[in-house]
PDB file of N, CA and C in Angstrom:
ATOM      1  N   UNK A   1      32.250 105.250 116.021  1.00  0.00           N
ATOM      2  CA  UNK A   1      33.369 105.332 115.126  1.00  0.00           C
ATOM      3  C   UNK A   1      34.208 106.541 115.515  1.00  0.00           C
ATOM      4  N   UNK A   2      35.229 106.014 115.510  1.00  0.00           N
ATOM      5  CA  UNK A   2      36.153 107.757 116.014  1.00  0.00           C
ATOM      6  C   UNK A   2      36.711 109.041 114.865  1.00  0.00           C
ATOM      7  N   UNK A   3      36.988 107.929 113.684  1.00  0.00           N
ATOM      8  CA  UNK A   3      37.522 108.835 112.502  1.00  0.00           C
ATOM      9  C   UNK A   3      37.452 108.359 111.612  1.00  0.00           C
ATOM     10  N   UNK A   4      37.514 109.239 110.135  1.00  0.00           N
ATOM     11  CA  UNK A   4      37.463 108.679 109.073  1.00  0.00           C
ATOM     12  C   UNK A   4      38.526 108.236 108.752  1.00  0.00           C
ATOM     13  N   UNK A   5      39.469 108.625 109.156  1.00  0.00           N
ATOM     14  CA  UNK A   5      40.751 108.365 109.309  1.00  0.00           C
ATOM     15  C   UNK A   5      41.004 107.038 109.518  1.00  0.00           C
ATOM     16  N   UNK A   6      40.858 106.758 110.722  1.00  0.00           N
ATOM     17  CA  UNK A   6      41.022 105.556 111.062  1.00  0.00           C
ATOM     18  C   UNK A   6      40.156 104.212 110.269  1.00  0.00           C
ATOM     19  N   UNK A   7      38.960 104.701 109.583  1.00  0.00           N
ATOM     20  CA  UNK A   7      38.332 103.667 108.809  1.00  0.00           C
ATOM     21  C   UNK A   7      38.594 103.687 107.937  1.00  0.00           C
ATOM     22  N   UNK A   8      39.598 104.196 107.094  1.00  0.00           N
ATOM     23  CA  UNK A   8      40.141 104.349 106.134  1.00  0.00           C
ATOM     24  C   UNK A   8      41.118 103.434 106.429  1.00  0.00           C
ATOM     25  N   UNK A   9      42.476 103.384 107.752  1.00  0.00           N
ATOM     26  CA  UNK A   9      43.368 102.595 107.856  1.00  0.00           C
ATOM     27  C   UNK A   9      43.059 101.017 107.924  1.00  0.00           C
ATOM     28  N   UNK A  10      41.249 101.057 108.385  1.00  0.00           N
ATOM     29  CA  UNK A  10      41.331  99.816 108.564  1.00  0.00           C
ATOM     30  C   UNK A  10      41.020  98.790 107.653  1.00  0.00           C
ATOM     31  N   UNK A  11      40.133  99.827 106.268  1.00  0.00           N
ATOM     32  CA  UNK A  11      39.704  99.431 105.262  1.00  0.00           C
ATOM     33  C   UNK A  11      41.285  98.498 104.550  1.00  0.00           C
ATOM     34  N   UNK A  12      42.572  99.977 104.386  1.00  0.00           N
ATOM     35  CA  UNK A  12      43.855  99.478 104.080  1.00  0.00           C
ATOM     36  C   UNK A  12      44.513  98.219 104.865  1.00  0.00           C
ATOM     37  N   UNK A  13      44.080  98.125 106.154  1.00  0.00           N
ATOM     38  CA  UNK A  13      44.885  96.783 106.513  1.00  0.00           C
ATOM     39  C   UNK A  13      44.019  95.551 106.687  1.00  0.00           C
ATOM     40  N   UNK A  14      42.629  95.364 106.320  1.00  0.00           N
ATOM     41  CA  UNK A  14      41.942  94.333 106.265  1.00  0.00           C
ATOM     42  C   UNK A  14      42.213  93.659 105.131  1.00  0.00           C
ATOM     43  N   UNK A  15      41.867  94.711 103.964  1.00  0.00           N
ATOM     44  CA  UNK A  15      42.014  94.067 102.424  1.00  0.00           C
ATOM     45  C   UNK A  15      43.379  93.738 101.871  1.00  0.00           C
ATOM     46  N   UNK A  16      44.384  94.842 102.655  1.00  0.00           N
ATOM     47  CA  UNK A  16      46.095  94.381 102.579  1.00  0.00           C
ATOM     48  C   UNK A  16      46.083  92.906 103.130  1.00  0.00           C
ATOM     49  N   UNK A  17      45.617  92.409 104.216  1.00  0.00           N
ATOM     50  CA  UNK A  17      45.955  91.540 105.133  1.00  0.00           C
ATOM     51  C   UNK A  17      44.999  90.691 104.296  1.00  0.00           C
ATOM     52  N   UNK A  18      44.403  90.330 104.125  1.00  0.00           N
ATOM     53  CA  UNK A  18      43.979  89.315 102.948  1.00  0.00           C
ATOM     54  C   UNK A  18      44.529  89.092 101.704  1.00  0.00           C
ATOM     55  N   UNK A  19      45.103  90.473 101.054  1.00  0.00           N
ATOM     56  CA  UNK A  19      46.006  89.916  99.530  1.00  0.00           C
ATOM     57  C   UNK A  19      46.551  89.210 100.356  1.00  0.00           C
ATOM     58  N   UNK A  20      47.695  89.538 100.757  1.00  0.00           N
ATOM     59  CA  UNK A  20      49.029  89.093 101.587  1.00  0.00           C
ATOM     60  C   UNK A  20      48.253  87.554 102.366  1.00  0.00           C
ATOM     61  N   UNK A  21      47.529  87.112 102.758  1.00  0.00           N
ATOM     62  CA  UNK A  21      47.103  86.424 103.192  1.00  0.00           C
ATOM     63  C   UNK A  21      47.113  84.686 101.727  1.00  0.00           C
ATOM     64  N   UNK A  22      46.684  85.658 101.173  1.00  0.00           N
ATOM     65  CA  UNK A  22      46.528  85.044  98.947  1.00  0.00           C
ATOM     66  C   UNK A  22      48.155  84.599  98.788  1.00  0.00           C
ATOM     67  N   UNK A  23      48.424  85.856  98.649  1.00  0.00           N
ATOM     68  CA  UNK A  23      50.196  85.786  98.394  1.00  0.00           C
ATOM     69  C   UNK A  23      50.737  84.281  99.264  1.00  0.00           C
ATOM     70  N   UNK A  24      50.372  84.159 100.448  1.00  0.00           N
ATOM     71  CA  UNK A  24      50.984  82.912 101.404  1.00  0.00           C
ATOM     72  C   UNK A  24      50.890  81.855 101.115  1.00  0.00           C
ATOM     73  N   UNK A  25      49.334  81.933 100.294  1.00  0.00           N
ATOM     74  CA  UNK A  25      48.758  80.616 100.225  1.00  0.00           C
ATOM     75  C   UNK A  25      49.446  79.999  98.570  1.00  0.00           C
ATOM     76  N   UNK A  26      49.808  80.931  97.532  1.00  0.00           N
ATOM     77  CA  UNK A  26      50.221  80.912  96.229  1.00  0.00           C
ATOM     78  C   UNK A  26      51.603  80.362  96.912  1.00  0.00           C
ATOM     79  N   UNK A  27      52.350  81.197  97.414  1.00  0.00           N
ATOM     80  CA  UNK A  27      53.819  80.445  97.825  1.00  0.00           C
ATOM     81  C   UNK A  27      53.767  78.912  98.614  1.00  0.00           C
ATOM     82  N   UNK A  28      52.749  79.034  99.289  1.00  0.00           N
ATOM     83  CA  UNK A  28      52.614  77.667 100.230  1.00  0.00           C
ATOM     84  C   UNK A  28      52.140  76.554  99.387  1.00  0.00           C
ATOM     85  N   UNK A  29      51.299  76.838  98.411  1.00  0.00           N
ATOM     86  CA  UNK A  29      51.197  75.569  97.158  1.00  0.00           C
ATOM     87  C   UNK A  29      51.532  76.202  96.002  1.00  0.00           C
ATOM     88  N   UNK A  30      52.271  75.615  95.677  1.00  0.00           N
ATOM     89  CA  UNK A  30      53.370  76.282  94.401  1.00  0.00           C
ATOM     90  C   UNK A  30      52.515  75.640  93.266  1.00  0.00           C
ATOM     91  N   UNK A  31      51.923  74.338  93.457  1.00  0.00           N
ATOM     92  CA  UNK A  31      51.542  73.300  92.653  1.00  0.00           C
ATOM     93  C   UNK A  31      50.160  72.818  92.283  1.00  0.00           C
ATOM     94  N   UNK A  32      49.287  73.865  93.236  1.00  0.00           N
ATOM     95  CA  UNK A  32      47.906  74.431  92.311  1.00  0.00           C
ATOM     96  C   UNK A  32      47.981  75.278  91.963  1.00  0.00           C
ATOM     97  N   UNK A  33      46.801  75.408  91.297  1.00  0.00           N
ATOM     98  CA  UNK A  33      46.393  76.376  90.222  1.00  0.00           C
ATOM     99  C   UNK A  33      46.397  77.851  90.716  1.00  0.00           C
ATOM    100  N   UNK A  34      46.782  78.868  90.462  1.00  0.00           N
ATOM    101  CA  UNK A  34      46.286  80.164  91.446  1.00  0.00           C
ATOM    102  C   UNK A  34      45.486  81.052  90.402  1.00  0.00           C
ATOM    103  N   UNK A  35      44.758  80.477  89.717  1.00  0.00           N
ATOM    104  CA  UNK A  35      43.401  81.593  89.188  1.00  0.00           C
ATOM    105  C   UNK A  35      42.601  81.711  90.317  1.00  0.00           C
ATOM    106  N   UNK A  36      42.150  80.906  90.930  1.00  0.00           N
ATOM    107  CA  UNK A  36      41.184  81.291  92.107  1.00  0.00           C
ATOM    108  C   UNK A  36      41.621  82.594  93.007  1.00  0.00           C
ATOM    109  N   UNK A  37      43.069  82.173  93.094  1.00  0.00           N
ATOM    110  CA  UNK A  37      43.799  83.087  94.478  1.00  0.00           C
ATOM    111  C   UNK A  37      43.852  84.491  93.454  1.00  0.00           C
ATOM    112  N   UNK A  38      44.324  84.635  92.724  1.00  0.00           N
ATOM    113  CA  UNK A  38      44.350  85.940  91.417  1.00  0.00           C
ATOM    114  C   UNK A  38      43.002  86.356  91.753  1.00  0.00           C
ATOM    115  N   UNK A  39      41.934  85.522  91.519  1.00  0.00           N
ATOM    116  CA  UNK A  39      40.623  86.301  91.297  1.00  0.00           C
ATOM    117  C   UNK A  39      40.484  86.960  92.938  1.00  0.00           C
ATOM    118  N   UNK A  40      40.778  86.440  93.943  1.00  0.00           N
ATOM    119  CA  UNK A  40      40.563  86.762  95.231  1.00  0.00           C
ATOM    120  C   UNK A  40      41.062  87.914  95.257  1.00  0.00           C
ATOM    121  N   UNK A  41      42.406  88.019  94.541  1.00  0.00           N
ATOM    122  CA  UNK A  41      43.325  89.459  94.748  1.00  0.00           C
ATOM    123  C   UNK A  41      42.647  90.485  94.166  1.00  0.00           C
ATOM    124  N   UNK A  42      42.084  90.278  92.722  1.00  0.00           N
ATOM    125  CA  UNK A  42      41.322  91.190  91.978  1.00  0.00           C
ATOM    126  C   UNK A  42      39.977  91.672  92.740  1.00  0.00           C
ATOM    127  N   UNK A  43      39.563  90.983  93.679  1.00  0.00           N
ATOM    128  CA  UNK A  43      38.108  91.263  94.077  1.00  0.00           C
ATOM    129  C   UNK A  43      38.808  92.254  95.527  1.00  0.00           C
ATOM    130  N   UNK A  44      39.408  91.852  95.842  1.00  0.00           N
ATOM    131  CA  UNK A  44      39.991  92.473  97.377  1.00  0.00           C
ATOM    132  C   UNK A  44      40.271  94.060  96.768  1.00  0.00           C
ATOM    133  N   UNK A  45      40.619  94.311  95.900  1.00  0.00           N
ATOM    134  CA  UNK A  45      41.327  95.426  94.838  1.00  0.00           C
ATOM    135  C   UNK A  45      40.155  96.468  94.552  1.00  0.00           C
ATOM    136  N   UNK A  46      39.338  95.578  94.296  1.00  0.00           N
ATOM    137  CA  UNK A  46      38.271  96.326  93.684  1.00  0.00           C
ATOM    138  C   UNK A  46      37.338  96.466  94.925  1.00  0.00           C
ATOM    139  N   UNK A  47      37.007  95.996  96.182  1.00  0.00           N
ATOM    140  CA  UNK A  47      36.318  95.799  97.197  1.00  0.00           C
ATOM    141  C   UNK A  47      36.863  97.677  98.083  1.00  0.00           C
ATOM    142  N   UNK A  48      38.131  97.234  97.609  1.00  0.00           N
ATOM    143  CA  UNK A  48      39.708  98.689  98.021  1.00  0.00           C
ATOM    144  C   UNK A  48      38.503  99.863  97.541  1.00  0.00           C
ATOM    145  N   UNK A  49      38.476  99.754  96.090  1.00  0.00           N
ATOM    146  CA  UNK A  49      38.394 101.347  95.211  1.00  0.00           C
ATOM    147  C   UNK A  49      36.755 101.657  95.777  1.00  0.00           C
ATOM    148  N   UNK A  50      36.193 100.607  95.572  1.00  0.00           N
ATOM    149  CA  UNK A  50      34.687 101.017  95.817  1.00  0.00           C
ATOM    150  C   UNK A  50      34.721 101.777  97.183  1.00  0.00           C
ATOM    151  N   UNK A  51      34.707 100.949  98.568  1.00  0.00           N
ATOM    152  CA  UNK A  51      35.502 101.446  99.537  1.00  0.00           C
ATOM    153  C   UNK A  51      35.590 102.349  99.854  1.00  0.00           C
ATOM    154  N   UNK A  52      36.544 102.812  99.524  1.00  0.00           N
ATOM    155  CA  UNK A  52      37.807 104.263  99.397  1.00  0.00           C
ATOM    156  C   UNK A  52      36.899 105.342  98.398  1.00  0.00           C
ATOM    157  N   UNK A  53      35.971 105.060  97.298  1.00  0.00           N
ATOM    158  CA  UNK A  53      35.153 105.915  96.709  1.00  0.00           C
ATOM    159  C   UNK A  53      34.073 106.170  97.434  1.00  0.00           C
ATOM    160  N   UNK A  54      33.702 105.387  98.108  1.00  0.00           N
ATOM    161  CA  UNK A  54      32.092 105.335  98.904  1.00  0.00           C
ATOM    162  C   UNK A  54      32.856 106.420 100.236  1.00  0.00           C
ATOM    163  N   UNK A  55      34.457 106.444 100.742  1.00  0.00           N
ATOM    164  CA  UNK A  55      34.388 107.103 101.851  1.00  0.00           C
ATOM    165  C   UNK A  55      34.483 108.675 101.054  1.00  0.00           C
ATOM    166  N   UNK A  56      35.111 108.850 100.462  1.00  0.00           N
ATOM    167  CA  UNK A  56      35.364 110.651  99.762  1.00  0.00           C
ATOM    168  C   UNK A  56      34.323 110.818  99.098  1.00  0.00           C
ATOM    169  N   UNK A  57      33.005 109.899  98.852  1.00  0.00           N
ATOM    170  CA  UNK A  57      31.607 110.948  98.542  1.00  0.00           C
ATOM    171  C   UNK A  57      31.739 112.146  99.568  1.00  0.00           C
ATOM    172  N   UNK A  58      31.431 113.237  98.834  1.00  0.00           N
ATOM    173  CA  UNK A  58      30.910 114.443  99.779  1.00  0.00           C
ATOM    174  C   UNK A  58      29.302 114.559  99.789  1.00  0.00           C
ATOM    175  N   UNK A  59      29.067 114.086  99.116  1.00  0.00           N
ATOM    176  CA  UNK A  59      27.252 114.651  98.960  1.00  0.00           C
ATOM    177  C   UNK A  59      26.264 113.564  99.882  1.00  0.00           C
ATOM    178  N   UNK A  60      27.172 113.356 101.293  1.00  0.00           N
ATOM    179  CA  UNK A  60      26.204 112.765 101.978  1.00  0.00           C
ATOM    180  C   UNK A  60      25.810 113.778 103.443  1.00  0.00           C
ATOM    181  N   UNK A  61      23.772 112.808 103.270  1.00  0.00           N
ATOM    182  CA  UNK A  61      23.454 113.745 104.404  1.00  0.00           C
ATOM    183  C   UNK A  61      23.596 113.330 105.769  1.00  0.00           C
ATOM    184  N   UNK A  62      23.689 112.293 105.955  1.00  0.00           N
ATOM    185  CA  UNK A  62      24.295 111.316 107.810  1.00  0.00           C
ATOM    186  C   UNK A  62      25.096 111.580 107.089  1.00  0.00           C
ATOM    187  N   UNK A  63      26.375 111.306 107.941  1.00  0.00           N
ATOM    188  CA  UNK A  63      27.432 111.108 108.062  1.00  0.00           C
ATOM    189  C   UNK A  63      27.733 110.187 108.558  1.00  0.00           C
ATOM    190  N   UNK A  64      27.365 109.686 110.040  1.00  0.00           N
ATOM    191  CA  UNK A  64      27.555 108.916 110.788  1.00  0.00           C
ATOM    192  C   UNK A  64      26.893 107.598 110.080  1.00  0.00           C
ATOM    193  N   UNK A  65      25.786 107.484 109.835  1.00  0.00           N
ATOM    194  CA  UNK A  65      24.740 106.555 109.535  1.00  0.00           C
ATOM    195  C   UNK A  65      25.575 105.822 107.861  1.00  0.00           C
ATOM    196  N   UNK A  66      26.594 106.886 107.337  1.00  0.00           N
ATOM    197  CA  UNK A  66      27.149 106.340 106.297  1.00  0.00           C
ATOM    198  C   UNK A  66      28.237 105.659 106.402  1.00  0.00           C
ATOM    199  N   UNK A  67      29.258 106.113 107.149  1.00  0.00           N
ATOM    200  CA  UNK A  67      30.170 105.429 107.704  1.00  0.00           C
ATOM    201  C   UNK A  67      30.222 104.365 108.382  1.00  0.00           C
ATOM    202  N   UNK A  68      28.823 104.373 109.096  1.00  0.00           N
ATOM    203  CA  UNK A  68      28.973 102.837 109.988  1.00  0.00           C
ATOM    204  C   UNK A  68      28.480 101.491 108.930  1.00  0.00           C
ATOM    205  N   UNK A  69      27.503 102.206 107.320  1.00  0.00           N
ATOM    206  CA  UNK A  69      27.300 101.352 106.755  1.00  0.00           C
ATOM    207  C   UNK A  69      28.464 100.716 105.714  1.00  0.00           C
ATOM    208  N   UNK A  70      29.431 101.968 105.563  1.00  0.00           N
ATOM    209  CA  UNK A  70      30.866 101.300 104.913  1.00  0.00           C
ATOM    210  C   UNK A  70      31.514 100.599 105.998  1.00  0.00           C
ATOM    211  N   UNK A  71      31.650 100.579 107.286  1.00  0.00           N
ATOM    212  CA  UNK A  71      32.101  99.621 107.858  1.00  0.00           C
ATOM    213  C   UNK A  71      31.715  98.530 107.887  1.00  0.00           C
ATOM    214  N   UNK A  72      30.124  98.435 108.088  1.00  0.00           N
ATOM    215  CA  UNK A  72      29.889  97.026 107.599  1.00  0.00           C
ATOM    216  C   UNK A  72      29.703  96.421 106.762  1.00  0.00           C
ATOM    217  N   UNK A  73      29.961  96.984 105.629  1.00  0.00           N
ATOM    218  CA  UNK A  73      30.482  96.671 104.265  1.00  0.00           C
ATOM    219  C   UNK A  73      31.439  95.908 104.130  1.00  0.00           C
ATOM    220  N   UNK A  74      32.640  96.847 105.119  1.00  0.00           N
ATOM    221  CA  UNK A  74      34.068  96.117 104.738  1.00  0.00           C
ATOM    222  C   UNK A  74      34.002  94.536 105.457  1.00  0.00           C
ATOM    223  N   UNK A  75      33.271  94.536 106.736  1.00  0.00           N
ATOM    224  CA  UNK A  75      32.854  93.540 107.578  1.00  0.00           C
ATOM    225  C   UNK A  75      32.217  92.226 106.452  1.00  0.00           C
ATOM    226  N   UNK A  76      31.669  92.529 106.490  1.00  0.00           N
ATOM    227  CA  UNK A  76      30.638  91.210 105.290  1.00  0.00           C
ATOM    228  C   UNK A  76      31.716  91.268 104.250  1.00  0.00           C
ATOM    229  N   UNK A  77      32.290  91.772 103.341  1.00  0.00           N
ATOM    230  CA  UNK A  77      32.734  91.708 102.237  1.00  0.00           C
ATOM    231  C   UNK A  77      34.320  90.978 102.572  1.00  0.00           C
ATOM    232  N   UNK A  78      34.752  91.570 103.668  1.00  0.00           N
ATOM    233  CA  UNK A  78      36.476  91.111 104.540  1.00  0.00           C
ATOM    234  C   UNK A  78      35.854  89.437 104.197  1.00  0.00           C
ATOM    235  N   UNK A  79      34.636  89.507 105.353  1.00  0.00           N
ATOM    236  CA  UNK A  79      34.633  87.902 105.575  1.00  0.00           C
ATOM    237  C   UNK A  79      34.202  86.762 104.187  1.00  0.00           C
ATOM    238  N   UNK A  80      33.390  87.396 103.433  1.00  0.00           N
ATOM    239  CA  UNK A  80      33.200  86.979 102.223  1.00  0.00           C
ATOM    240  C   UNK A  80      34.503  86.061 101.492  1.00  0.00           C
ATOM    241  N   UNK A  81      35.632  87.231 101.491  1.00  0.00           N
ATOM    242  CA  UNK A  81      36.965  87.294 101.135  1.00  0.00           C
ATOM    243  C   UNK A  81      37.591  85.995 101.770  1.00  0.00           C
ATOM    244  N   UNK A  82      37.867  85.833 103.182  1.00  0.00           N
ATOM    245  CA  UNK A  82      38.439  85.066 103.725  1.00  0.00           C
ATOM    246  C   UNK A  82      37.849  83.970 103.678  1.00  0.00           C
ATOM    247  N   UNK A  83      36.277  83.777 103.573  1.00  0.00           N
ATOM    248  CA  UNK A  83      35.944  82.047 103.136  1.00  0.00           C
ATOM    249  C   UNK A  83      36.321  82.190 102.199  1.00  0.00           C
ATOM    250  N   UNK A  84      36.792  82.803 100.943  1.00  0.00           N
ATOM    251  CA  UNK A  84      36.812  81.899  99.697  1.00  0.00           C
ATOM    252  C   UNK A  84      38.304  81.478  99.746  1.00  0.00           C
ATOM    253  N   UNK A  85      39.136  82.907 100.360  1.00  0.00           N
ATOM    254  CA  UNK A  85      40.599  81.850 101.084  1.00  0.00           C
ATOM    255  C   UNK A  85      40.640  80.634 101.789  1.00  0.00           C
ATOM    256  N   UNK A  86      39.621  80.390 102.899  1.00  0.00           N
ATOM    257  CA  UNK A  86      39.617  79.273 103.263  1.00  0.00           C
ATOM    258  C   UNK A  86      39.081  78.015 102.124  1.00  0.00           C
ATOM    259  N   UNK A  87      38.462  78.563 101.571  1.00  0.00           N
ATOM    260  CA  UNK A  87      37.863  77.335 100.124  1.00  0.00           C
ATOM    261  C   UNK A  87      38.960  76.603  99.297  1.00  0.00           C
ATOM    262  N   UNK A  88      39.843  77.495  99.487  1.00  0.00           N
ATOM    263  CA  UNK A  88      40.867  76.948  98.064  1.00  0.00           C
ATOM    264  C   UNK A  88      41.865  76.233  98.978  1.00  0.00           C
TER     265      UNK A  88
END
């Protein structure tokens, strides 16, 4: 991993790039239902804060060993995200 920095940007453009991904699919069928796609947005949101809270803990003792496990966090949880986009 090179920076926190940078896993921070990527956390912001995975879970951005999936709302926005929601958003396409709400405009592209005007004429279902979008509670599903809402709930997708709400979970992507909240997937954000946890995230973004799990990276500004200070009271960790790896460092490294923590960061690579919020990355694969965002990994499983991104893809989680995008089947249920693909579901609807």
């Amino acid at each position: 991993m090179a920076s926190v920095r940078i896993l921070k940007r990527d956390i912001n453009y995975v879970l951005g790039d999936i709302i926005e991904a929601v958003y396409i699919w709400e405009l592209t069928n005007p004429e279902k239902d979008n509670k599903k796609a809402e709930a997708i947005i709400d979970d992507a949101i909240l997937t954000f804060d946890e995230l973004i809270a799990k990276m500004n803990d200070k009271k960790v003792e790896n460092k490294k060993q923590h960061y690579k496990a919020i990355n694969k966090e965002l990994e499983d949880r991104g893809r989680k995200l995008i089947d249920k986009i693909n579901a609807l």
